[in-house]
Protein backbone atom coordinates (compact mmCIF):
# COMPACT_ATOMS: atom_id res chain seq x y z
CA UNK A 1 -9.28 -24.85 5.72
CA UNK A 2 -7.69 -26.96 8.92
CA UNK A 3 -10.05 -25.46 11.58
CA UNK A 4 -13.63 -24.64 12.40
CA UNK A 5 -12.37 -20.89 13.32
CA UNK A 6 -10.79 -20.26 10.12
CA UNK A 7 -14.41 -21.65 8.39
CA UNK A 8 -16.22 -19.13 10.80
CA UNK A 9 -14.30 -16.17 9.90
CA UNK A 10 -14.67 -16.82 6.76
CA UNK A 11 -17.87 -17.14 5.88
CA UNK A 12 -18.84 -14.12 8.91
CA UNK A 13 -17.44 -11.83 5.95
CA UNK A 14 -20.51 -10.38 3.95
CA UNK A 15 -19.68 -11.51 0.06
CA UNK A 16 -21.59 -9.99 -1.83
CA UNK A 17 -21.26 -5.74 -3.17
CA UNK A 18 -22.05 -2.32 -1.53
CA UNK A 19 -24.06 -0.32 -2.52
CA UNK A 20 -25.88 2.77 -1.35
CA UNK A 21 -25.42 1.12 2.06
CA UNK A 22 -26.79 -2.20 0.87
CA UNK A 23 -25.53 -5.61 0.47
CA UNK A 24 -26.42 -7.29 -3.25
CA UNK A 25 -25.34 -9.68 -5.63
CA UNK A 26 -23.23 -8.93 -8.34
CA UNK A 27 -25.95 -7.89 -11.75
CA UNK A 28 -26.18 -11.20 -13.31
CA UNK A 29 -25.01 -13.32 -10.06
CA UNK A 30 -21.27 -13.31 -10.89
CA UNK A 31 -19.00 -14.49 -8.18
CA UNK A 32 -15.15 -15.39 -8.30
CA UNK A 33 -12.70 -17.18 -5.98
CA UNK A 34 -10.77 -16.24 -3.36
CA UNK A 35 -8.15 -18.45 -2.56
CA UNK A 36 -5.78 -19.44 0.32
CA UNK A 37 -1.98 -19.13 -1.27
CA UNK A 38 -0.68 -21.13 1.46
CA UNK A 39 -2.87 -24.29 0.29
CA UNK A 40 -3.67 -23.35 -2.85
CA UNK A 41 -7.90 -24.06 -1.95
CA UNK A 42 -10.82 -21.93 -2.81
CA UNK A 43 -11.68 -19.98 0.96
CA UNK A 44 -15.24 -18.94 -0.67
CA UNK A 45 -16.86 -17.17 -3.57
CA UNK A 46 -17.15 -13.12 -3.54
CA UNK A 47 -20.01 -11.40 -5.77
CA UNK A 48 -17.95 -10.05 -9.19
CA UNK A 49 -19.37 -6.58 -10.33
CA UNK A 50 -20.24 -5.59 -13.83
CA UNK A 51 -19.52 -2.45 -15.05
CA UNK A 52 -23.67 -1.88 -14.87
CA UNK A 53 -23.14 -2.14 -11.05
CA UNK A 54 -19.73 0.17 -11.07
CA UNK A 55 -22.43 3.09 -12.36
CA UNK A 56 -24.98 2.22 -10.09
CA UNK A 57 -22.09 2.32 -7.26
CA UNK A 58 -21.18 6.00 -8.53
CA UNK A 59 -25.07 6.98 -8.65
CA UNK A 60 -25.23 6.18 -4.94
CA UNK A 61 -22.01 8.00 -4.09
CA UNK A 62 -22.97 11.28 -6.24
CA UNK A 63 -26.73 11.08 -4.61
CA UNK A 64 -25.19 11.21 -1.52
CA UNK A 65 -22.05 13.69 -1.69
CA UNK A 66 -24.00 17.23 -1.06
CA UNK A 67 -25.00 16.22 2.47
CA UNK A 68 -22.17 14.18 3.50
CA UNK A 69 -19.96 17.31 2.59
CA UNK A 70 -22.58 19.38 4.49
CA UNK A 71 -21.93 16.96 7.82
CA UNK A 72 -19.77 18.36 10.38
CA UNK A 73 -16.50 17.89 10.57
CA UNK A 74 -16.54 16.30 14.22
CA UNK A 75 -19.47 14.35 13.13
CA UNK A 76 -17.10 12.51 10.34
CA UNK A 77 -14.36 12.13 12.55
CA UNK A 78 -16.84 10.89 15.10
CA UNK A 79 -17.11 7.67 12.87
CA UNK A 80 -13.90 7.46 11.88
CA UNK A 81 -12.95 7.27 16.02
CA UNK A 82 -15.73 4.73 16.38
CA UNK A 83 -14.09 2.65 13.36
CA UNK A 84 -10.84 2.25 14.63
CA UNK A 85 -12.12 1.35 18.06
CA UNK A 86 -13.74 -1.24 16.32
CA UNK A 87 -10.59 -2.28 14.07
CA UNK A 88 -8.86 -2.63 17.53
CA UNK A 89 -11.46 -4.68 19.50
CA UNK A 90 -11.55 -7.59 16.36
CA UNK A 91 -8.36 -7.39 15.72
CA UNK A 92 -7.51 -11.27 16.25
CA UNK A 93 -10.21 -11.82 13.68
CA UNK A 94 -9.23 -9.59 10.92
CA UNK A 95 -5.87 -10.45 11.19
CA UNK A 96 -6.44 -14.37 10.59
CA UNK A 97 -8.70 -13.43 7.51
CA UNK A 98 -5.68 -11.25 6.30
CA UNK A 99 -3.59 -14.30 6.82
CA UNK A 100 -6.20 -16.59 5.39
CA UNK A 101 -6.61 -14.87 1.90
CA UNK A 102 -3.26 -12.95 1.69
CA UNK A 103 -0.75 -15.81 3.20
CA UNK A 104 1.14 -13.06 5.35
CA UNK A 105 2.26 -14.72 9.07
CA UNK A 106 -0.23 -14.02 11.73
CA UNK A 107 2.35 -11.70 13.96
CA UNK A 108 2.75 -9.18 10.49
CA UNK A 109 -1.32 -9.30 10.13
CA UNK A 110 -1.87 -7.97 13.90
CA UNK A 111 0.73 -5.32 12.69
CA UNK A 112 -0.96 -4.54 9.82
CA UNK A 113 -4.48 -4.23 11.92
CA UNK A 114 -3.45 -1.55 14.25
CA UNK A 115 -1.53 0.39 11.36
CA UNK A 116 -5.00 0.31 9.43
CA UNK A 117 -6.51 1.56 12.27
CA UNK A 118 -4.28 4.01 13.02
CA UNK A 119 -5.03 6.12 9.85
CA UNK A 120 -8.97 6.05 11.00
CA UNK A 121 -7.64 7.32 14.60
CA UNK A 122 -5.09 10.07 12.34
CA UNK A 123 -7.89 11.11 10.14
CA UNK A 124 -10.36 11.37 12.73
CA UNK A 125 -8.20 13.91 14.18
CA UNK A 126 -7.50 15.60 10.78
CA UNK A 127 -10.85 16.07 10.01
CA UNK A 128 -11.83 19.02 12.32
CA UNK A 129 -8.03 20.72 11.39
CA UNK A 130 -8.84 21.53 7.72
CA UNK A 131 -8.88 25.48 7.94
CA UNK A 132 -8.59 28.17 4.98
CA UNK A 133 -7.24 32.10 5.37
CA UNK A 134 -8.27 35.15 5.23
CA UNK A 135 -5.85 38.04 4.22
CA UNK A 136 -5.03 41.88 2.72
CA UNK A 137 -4.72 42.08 -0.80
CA UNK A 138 -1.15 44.18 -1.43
CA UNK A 139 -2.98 46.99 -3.10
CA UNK A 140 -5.22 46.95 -0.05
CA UNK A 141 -8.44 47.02 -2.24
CA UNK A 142 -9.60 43.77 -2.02
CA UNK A 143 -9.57 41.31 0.64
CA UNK A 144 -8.47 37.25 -0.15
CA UNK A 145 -10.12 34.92 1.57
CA UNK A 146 -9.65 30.74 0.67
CA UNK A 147 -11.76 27.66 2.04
CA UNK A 148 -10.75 24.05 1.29
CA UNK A 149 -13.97 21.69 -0.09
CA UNK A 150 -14.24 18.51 -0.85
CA UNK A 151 -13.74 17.14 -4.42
CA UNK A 152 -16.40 14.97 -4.79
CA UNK A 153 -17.26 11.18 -5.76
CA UNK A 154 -13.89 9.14 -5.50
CA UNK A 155 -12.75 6.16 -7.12
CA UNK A 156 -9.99 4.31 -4.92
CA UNK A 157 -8.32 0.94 -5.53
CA UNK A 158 -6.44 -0.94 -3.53
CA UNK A 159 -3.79 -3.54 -3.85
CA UNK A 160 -3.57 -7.11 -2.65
CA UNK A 161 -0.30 -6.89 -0.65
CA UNK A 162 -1.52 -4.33 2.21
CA UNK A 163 -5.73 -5.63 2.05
CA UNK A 164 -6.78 -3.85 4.99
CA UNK A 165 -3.84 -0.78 5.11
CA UNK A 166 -4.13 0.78 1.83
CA UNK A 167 -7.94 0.69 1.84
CA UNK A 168 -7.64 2.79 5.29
CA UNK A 169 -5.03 4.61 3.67
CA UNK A 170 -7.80 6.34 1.15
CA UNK A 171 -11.03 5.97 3.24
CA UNK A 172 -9.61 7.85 6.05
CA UNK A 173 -8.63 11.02 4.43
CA UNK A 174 -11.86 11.18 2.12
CA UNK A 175 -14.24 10.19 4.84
CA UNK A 176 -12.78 13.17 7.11
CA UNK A 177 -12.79 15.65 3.67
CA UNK A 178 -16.54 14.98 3.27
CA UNK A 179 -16.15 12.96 -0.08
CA UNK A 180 -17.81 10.22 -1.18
CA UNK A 181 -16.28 6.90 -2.50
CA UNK A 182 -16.48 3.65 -4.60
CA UNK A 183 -13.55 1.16 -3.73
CA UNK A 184 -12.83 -1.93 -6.14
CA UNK A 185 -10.44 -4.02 -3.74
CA UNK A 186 -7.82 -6.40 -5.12
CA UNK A 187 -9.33 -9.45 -6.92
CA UNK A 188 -6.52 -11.90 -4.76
CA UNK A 189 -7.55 -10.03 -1.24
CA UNK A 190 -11.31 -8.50 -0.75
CA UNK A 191 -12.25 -9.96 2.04
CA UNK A 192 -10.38 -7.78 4.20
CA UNK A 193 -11.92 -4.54 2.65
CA UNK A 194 -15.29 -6.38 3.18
CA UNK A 195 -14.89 -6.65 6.97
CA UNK A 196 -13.73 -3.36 6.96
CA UNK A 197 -16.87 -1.64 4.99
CA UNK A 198 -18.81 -4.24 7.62
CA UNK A 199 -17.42 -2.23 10.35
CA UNK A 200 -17.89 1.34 8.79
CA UNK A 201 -21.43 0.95 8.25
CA UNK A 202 -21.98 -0.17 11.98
CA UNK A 203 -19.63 2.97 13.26
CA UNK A 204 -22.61 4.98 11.55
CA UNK A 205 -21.20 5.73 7.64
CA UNK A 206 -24.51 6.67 6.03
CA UNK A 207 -25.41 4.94 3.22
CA UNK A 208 -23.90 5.78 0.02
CA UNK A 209 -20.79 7.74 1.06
CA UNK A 210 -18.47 3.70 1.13
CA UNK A 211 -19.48 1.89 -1.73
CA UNK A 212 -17.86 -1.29 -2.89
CA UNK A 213 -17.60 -3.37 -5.80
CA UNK A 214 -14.91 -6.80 -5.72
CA UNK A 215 -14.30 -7.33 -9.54
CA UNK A 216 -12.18 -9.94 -11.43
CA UNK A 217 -12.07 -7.90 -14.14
CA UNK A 218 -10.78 -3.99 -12.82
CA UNK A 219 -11.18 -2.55 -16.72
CA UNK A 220 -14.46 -3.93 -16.51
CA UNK A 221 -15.93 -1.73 -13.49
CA UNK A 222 -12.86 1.25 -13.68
CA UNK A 223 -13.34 1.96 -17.05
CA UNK A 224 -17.29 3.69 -17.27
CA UNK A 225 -16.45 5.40 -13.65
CA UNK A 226 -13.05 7.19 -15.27
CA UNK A 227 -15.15 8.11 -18.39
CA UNK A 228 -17.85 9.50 -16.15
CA UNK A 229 -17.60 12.87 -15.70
CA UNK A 230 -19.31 13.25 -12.25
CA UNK A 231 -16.25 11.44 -11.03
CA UNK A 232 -13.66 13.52 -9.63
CA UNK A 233 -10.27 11.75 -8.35
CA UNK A 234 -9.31 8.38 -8.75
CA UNK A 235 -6.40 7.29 -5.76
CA UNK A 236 -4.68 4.29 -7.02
CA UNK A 237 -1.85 1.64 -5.54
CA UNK A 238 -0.45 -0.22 -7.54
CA UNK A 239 1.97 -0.96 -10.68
CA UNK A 240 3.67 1.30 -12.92
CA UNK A 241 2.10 0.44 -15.31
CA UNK A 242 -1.30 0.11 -14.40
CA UNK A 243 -0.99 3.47 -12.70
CA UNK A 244 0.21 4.95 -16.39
CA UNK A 245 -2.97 3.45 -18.22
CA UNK A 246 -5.42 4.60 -15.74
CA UNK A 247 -3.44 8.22 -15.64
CA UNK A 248 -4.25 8.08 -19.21
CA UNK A 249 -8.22 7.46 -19.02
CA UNK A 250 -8.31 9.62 -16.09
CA UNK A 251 -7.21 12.55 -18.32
CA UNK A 252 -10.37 12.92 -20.21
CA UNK A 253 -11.97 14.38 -17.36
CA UNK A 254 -8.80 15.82 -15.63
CA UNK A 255 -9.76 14.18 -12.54
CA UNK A 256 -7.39 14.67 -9.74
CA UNK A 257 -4.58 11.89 -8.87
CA UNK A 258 -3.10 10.10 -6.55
CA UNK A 259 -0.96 7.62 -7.81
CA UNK A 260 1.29 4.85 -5.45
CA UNK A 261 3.24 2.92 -7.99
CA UNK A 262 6.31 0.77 -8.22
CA UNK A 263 9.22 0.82 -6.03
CA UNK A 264 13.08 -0.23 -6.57
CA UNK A 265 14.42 0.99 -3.22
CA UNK A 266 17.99 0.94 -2.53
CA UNK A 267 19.52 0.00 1.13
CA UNK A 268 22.64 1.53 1.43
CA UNK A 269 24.95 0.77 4.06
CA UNK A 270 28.33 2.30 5.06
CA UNK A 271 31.29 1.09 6.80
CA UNK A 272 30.66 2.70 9.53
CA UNK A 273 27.47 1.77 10.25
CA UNK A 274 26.55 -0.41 13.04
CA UNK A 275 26.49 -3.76 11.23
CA UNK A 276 23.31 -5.54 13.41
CA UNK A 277 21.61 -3.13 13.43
CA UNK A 278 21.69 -2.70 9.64
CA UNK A 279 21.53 -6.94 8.71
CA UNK A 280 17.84 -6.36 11.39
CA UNK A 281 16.93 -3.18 9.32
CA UNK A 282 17.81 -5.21 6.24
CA UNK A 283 15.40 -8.22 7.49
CA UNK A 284 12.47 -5.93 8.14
CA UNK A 285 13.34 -3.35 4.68
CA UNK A 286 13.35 -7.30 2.96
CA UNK A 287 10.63 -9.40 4.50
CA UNK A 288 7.54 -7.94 5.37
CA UNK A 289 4.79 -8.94 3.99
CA UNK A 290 7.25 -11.73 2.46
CA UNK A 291 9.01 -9.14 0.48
CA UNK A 292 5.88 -8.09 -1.52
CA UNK A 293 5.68 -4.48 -0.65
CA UNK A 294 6.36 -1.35 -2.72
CA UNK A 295 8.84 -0.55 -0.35
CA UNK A 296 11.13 -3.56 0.33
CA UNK A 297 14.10 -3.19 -0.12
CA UNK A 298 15.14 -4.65 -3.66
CA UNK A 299 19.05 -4.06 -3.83
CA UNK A 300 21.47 -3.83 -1.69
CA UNK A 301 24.73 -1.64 -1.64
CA UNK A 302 27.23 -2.50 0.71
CA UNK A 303 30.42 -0.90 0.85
CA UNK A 304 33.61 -2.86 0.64
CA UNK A 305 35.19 -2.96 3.82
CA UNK A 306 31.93 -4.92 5.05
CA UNK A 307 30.57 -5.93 2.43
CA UNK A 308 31.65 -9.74 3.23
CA UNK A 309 30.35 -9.70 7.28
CA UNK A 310 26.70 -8.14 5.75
CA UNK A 311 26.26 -10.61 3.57
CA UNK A 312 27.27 -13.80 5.73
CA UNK A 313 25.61 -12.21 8.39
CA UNK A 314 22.55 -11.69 6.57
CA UNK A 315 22.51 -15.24 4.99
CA UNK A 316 22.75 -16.88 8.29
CA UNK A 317 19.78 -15.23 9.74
CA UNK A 318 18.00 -15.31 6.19
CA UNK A 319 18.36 -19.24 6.13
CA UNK A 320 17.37 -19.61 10.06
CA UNK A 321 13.99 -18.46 9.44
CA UNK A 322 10.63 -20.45 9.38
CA UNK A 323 8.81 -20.81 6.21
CA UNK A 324 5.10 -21.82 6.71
CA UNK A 325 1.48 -21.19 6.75
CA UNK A 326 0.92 -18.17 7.96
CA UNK A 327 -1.35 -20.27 10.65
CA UNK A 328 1.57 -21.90 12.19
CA UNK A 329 3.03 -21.06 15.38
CA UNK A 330 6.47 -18.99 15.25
CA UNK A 331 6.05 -18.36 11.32
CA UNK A 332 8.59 -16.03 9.99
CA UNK A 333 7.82 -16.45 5.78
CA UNK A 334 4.13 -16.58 4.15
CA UNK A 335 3.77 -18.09 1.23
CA UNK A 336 3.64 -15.60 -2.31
CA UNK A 337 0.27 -14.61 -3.12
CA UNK A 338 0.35 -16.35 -6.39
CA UNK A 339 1.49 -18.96 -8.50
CA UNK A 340 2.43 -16.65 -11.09
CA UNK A 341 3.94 -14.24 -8.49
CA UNK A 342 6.20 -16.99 -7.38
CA UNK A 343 7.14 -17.74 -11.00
CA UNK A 344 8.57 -13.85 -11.59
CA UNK A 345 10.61 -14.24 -8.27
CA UNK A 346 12.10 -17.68 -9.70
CA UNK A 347 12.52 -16.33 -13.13
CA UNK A 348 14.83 -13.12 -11.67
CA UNK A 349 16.90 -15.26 -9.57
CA UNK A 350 17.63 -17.91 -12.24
CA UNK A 351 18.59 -14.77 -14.57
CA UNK A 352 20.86 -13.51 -11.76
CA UNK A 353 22.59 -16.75 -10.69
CA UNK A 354 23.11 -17.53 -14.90
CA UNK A 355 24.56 -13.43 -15.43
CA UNK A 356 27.26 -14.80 -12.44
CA UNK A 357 25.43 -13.85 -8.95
CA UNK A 358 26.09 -16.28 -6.18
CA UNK A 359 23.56 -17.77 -3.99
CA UNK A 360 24.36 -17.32 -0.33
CA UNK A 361 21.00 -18.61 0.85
CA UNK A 362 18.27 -20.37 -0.18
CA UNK A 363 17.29 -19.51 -3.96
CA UNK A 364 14.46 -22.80 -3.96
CA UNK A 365 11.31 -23.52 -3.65
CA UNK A 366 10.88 -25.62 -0.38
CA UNK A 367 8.97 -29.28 -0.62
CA UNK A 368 5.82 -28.06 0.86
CA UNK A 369 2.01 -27.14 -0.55
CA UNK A 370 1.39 -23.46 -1.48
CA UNK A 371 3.32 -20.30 -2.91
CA UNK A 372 6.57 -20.73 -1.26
CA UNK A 373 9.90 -19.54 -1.99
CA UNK A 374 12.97 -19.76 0.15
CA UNK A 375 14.15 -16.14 1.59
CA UNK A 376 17.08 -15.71 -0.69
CA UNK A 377 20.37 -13.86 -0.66
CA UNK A 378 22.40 -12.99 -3.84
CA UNK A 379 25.86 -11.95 -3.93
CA UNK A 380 28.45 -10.56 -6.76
CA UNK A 381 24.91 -9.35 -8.59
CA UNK A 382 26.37 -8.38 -11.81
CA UNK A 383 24.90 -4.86 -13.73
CA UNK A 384 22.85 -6.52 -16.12
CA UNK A 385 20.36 -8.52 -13.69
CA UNK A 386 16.83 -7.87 -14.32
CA UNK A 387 16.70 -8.13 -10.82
CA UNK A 388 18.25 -4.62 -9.91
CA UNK A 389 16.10 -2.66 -12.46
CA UNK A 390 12.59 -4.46 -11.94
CA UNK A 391 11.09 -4.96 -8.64
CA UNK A 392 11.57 -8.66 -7.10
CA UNK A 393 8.59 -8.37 -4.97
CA UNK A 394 9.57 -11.91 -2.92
CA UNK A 395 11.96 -12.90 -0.26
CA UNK A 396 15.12 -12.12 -2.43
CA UNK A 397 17.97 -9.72 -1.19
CA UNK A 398 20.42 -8.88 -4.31
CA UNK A 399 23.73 -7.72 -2.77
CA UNK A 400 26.58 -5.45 -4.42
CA UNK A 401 29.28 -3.78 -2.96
CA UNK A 402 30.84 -0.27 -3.09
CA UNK A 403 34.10 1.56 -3.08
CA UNK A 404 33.31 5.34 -2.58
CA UNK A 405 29.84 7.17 -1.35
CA UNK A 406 29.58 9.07 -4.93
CA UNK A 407 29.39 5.65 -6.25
CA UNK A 408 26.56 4.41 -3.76
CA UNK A 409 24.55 7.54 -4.97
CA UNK A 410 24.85 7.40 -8.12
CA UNK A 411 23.65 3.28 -8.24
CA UNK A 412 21.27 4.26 -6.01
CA UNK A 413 19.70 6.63 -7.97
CA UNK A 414 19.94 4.31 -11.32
CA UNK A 415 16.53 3.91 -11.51
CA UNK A 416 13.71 5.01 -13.10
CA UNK A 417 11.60 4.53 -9.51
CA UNK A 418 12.09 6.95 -6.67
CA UNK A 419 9.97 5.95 -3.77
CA UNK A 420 11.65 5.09 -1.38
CA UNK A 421 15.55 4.88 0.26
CA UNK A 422 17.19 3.15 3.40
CA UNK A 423 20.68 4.36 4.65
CA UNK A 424 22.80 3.13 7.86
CA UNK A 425 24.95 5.34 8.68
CA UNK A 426 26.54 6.78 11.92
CA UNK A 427 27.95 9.86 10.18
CA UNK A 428 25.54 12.67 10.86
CA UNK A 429 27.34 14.77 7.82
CA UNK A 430 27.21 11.86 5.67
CA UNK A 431 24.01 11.15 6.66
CA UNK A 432 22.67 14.81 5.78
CA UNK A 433 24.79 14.70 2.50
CA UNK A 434 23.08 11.19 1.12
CA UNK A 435 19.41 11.68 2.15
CA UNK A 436 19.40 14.77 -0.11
CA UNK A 437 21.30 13.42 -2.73
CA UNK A 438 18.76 10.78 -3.32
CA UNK A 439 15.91 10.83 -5.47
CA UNK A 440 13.16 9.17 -4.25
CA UNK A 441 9.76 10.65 -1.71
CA UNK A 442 11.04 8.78 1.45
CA UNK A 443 14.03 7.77 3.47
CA UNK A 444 14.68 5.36 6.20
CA UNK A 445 17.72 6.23 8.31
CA UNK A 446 19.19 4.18 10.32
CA UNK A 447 15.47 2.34 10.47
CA UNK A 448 14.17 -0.15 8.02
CA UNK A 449 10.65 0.94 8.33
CA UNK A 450 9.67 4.25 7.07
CA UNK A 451 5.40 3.64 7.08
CA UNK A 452 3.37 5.39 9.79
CA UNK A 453 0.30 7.41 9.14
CA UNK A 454 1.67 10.39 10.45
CA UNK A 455 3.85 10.35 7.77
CA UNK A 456 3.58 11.67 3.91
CA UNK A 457 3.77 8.02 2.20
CA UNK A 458 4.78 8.85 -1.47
CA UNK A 459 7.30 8.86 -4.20
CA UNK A 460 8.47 10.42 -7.15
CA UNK A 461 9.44 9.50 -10.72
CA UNK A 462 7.78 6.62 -11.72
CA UNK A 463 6.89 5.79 -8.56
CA UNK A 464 4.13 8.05 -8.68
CA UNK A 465 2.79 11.64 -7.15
CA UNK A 466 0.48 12.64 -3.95
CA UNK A 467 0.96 11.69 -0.51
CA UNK A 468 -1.18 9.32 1.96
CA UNK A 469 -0.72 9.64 5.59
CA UNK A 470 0.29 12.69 7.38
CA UNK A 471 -1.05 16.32 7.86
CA UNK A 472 -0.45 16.31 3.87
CA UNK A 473 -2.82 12.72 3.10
CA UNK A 474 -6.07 15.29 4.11
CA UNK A 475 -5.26 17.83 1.41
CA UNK A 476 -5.13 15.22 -1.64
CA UNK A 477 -9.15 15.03 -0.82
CA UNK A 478 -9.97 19.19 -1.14
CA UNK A 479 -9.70 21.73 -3.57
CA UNK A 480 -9.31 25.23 -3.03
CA UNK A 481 -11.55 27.74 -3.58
CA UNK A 482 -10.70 31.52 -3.41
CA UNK A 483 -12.82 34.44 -2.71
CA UNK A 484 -12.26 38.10 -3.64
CA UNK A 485 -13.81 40.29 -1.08
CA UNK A 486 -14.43 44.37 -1.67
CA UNK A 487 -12.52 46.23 0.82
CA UNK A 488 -14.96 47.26 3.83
């Protein structure tokens, strides 16, 4: 590390496990690295559970589930408010050790704060707004009367790619239903879920409700907590695949689901729409978080008439951009969190460029220390380019061109992922016509951002099922109970 503040926030962050509001060493004294991808050097050492601390994490979270459920609504939401007043006032902070173990520029870290907070601030609202109903049977006998409880003990984990933002993303809701948790962050990014349980137990989360256990080994600690039948709902983000082999373990106790998975999100834009405003949606759809998001844009379907403009267009401000440590004043491109990230991004463009795609822009690996790749754009992407069926997840932007809307649809929809969409447009009618027609849980039109934790964040197909965020994120956290009352 370059400076005495980066060694400071560092080593402020508490590395060891959570449990039953405690901080420990992992059973045996296991620890792992975590390391800075923009250097490629070890930042520190984090405490690596066992799957004998995993049950001792889900002890502490069942001892303590009657009376957090019990605690009043506004009491929950109390903390929640006190959280993301806390989130706000550290902000600078957390968003260097974002940038620090996840590579992400500084400027998309700050971003990334204040939407983590945000869903504390949303939830904390939610929490007093969770309301049943009471109604006349049709035979008038009988009277029906519902309530909404929690589930229970919870078993959330997070991704690498959003440290601080998906952990939120689960804590909120389930802190604000009344259930209890145990979190296994990302092996590449926990100390950003660290600071954050930091700052939960000092906005008053009694002990036991948060409890966390870093892991290199996810099998290791998931595995006895999805066999466990205490357990009730496991909320995952991540792969397709992953998400399919922990749906199947999960099924043994039917526990309830939320499942985030892969993405392969189409941008579509149309002749008519307003070209710079669709090359700056493109940039932001492409290149947050370096392009490793579940929702980046991965192809790109431009029709005909300017399809040629887009791309230049695009290329030009693709290849303008600054690719450094995410330290470094005015960066616009973090490194890749891995080296072994980085390799899948270089092995889909070579397969591209051999199948006959042209490289507009960049399609390197720049001269400099850490996991770096060169935003890329691709153009004349033929069919059979791994690239448009599998997700890139890195600064590459495969183009294609259209003749007719049908045929944008129907490309579109070629996939078996469905999360989310982006269309630019300035036909209303057309506009109306292709956000139905396409299969996926979300669409951004006319805007290259579609995340906000007002919103239902979810997909469909293999892109999973349940929603985070929004009036719907609550209800993924509470069953349903009905009553049937005699008729007075």
């Amino acid at each position: 590390m370059d400076t005495e503040r980066e060694r400071a926030i560092v080593e402020s962050v508490r590395n060891g496990l959570y449990i039953d509001g405690e901080w420990q060493a992992a059973t045996g004294g296991g620890t792992f690295d975590v390391e800075d991808p923009s250097t490629e050097e070890t930042l520190c050492r984090v405490a690596d559970a066992t799957a004998e601390d995993a049950v001792a994490a889900l002890n502490a979270a069942c001892a303590a589930q009657d009376e957090w459920a019990r605690t009043p609504p506004r009491d929950r939401g109390e903390i929640l408010r006190r959280a993301f007043e806390m989130i706000m006032a550290r902000r600078e902070d957390l968003a260097l050790l974002m940038t620090l173990e996840m590579g992400k520029p500084l400027v998309e870290s700050r971003a990334e704060i204040t939407y983590a907070a945000e869903f504390f601030r949303w939830f904390a609202e939610e929490a007093v707004r969770v309301a049943g109903r009471y109604s006349i049977a049709p035979t008038g006998d009988s009277r029906l009367l519902t309530m909404k409880q929690p589930v229970g003990p919870c078993l959330l984990i997070t991704p690498w790619n959003f440290p601080l933002a998906m952990g939120a993303r689960k804590i909120g809701p389930a802190i604000a239903a009344g259930c209890t948790m145990v979190m296994k962050p990302a092996q590449a990014t926990p100390l950003s879920t660290l600071a954050l349980t930091e700052i939960l137990a000092e906005a008053g989360l009694p002990p036991g409700v948060l409890n966390v256990i870093p892991s290199s080994s996810a099998s290791r600690v998931t595995a006895p907590l999805l066999r466990d039948p205490r357990l009730r709902k496991l909320s995952f983000t991540g792969s397709t695949e992953v998400g399919r082999k922990l749906m199947a373990q999960a099924s043994s106790n039917l526990l309830r689901l939320s499942l985030e998975l892969g993405g392969n999100a189409p941008f579509l834009v149309f002749a008519d729409a307003d070209l710079e405003a669709a090359v700056h949606g493109a940039l932001i759809a492409k290149l947050r978080n370096m392009g490793q998001s579940c929702v980046a844009a991965n192809r790109f379907y431009v029709e005909e008439p300017i399809a040629e403009a887009f791309t230049d267009l695009l290329a030009d401000k693709m290849a303008a951009l600054k690719v450094d440590r995410g330290t470094e004043e005015g960066t616009d491109v973090g490194p890749l969190v891995s080296a072994e990230q980085r390799a899948k991004v270089v092995e889909l463009v070579e397969d591209a460029v051999a199948k006959g795609a042209k490289v507009m822009a960049g399609g390197r690996i720049p001269q400099i220390t850490g996991y770096f790749y060169q935003p890329t754009v691709l153009s004349e992407v033929p069919d059979n380019a791994r690239l448009l069926r599998e997700e890139v997840f890195g600064p590459v932007a495969p183009i294609r061109a259209f003749k007719t809307e049908e045929q944008a649809i129907a490309e579109a929809n070629d996939t078996e992922y469905g999360l989310v969409a982006y269309v630019y447009t300035r036909d209303i009618e057309r506009a109306l016509r292709v956000t139905e027609a396409l299969r996926t849980g979300m669409v951004g039109l006319n805007r290259g951002l579609v995340s906000n934790p007002a919103g239902p964040f979810g997909g469909v197909k293999q892109s999973g099922f349940g929603r985070e965020g929004g009036s719907e994120g609550i209800e993924e956290y509470l069953d349903i109970k009905y009553v049937s009352i005699e008729a007075p």
